[in-house]
C-alpha atoms as a PDB file:
ATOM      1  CA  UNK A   1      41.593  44.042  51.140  1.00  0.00           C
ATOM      2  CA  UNK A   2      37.898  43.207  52.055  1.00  0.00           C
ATOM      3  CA  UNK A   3      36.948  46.530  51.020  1.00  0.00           C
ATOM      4  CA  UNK A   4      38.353  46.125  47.657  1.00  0.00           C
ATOM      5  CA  UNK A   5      36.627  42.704  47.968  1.00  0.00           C
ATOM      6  CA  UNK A   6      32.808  44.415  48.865  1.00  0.00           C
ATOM      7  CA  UNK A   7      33.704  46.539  46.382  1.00  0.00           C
ATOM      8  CA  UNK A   8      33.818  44.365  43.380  1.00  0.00           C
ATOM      9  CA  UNK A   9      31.069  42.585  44.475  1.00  0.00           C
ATOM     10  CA  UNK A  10      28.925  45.098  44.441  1.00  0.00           C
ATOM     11  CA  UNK A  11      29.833  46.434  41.005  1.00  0.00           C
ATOM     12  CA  UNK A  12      28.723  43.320  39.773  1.00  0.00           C
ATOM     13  CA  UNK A  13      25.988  43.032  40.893  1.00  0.00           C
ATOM     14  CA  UNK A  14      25.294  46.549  40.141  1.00  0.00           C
ATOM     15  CA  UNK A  15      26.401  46.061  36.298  1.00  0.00           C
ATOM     16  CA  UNK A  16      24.081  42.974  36.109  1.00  0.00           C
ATOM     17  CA  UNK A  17      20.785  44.743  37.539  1.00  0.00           C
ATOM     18  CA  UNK A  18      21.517  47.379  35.403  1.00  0.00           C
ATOM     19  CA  UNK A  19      22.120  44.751  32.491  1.00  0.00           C
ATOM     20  CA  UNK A  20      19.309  42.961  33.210  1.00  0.00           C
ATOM     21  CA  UNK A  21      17.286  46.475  33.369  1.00  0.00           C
ATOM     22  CA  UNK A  22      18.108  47.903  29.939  1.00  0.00           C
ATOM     23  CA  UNK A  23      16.724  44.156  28.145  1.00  0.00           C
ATOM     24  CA  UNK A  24      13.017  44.992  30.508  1.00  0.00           C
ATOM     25  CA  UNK A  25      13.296  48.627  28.872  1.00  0.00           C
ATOM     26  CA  UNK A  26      14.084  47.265  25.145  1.00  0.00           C
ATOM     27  CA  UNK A  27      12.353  44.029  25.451  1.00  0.00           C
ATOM     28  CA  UNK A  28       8.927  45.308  24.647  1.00  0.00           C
ATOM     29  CA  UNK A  29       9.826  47.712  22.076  1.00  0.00           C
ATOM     30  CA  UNK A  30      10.990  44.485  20.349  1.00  0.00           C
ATOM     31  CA  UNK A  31       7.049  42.841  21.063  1.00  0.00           C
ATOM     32  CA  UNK A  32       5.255  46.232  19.740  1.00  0.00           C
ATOM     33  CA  UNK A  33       7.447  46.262  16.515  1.00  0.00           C
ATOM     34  CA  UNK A  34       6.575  42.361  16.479  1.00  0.00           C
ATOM     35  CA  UNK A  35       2.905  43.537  16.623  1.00  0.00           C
ATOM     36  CA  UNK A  36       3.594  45.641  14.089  1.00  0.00           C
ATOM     37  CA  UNK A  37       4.695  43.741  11.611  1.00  0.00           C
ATOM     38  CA  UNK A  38       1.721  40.989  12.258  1.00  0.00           C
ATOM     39  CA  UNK A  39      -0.784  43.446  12.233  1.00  0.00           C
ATOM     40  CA  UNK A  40       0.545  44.459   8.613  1.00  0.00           C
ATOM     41  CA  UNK A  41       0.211  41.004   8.261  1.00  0.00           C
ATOM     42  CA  UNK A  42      -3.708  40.433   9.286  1.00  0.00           C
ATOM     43  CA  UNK A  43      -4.234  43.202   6.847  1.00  0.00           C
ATOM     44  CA  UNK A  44      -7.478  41.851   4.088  1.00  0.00           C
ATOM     45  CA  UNK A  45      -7.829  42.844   0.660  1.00  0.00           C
ATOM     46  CA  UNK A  46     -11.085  42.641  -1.646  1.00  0.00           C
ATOM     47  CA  UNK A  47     -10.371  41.216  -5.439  1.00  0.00           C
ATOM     48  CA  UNK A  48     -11.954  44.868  -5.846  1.00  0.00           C
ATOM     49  CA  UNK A  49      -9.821  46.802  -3.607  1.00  0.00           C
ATOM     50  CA  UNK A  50      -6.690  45.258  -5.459  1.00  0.00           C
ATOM     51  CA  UNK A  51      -7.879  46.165  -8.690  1.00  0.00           C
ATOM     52  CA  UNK A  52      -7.441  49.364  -8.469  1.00  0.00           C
ATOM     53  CA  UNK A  53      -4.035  49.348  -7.826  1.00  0.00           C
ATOM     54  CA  UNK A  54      -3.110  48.315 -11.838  1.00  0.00           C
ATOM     55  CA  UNK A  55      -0.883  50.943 -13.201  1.00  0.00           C
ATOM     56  CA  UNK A  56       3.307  51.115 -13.547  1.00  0.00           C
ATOM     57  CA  UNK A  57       3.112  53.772 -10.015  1.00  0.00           C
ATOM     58  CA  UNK A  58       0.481  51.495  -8.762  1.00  0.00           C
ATOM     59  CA  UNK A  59       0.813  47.955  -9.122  1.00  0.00           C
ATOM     60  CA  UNK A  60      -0.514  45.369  -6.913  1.00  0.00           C
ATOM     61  CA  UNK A  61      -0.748  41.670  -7.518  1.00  0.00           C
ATOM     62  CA  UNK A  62      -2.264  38.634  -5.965  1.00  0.00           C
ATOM     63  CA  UNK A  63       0.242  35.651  -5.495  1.00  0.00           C
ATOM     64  CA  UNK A  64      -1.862  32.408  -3.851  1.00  0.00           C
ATOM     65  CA  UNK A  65      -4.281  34.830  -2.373  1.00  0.00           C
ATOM     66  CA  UNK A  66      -1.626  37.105  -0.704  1.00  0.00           C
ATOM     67  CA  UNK A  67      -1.981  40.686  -1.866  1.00  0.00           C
ATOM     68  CA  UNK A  68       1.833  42.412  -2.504  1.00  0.00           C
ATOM     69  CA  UNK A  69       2.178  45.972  -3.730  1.00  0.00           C
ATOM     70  CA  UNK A  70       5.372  45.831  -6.492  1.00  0.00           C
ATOM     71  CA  UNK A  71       5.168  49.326  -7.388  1.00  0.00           C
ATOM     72  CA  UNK A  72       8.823  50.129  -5.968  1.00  0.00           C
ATOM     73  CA  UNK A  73       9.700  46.664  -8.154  1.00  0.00           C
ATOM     74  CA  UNK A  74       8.165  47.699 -11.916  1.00  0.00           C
ATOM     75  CA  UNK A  75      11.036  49.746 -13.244  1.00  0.00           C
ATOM     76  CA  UNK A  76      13.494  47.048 -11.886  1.00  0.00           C
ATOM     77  CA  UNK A  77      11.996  44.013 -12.849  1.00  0.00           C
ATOM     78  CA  UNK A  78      14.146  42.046 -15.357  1.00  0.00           C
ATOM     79  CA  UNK A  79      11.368  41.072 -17.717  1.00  0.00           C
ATOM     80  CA  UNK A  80      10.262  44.622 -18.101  1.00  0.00           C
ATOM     81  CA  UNK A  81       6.314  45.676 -18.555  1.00  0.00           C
ATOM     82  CA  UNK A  82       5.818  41.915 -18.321  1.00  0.00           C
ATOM     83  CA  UNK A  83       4.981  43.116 -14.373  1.00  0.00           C
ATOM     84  CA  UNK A  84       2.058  44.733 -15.346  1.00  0.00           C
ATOM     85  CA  UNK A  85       0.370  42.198 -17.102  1.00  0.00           C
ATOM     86  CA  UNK A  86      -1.833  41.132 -14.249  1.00  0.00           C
ATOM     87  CA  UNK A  87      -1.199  44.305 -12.489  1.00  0.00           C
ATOM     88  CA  UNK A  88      -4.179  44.432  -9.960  1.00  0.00           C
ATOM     89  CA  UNK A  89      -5.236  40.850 -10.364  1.00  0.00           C
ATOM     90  CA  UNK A  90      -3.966  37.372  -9.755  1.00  0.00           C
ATOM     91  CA  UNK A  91      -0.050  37.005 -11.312  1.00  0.00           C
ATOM     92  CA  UNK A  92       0.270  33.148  -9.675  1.00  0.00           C
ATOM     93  CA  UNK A  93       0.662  31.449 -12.527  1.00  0.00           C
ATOM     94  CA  UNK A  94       3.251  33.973 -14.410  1.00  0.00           C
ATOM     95  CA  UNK A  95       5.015  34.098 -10.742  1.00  0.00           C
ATOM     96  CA  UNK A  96       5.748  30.418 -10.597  1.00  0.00           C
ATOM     97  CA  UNK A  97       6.531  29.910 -14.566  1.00  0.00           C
ATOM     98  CA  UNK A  98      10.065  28.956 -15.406  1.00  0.00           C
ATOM     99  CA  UNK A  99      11.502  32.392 -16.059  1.00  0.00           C
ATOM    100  CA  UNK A 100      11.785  33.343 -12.876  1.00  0.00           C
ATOM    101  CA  UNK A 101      15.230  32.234 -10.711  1.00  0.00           C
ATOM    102  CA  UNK A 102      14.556  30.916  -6.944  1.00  0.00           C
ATOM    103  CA  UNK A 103      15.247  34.384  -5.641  1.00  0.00           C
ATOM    104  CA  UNK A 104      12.347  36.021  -6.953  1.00  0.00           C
ATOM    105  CA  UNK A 105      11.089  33.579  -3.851  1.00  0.00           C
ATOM    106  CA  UNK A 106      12.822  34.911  -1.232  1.00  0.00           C
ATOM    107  CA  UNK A 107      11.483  38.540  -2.832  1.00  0.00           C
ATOM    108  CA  UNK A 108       8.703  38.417  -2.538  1.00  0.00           C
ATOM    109  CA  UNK A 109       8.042  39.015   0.616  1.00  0.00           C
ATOM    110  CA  UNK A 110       9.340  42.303   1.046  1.00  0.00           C
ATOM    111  CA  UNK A 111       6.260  43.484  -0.829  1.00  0.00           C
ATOM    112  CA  UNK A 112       3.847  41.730   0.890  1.00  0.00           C
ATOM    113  CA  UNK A 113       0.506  43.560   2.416  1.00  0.00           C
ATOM    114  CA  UNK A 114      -1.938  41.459   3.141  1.00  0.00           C
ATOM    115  CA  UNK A 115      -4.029  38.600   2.270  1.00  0.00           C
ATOM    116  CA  UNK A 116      -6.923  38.430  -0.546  1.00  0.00           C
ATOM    117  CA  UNK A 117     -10.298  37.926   0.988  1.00  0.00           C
ATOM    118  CA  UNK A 118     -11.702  34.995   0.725  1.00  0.00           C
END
């Protein structure tokens, strides 16, 4: 009965190093794809270097000096070539006017690539 006892015990405590040892292993994976993502995020665009990017397979805009490429969006976007109106310059004001619904908000920022340099 002890040795049943010992047993268990140590299976335990095996199963939690080995626990504890796969969330070391995965745990910076998780801080490089972090890094990742801010280093997309430090990422600085020229007014310049944006407008070139103005075309319906090309289309960048600035939103409050953050630089998001909306190419993948144009063909979907409910208000049709109204997109490309300020394709590779500054669409802030026709982002925030009353045609668009509050989810265009939480859009957004799947198309984000950097800021606009200041």
């Amino acid at each position: 009965m002890v040795i049943v006892a010992v047993a268990l015990v140590l299976c335990a405590v095996l199963g939690v190093f080995v626990l504890f040892s796969r969330d070391r292993k995965s745990g910076p994976a998780k801080t490089l794809h972090s890094n990742a993502n801010n280093n997309k995020a430090s990422k600085i665009y020229s007014k310049a270097e944006v407008f070139f990017h103005n075309k319906r397979t090309d289309c960048w805009i600035i939103i409050k000096n953050k630089v998001y490429d909306v190419t993948s969006y144009v063909e979907e976007h409910p208000g049709g070539d109204a997109i490309l109106a300020h394709a590779g310059d500054d669409s802030t004001e026709g982002f925030y006017g009353p045609q668009h619904a509050t989810r265009v908000f939480d859009m957004i920022d799947d198309f984000y690539v950097g800021d606009l340099e200041q």
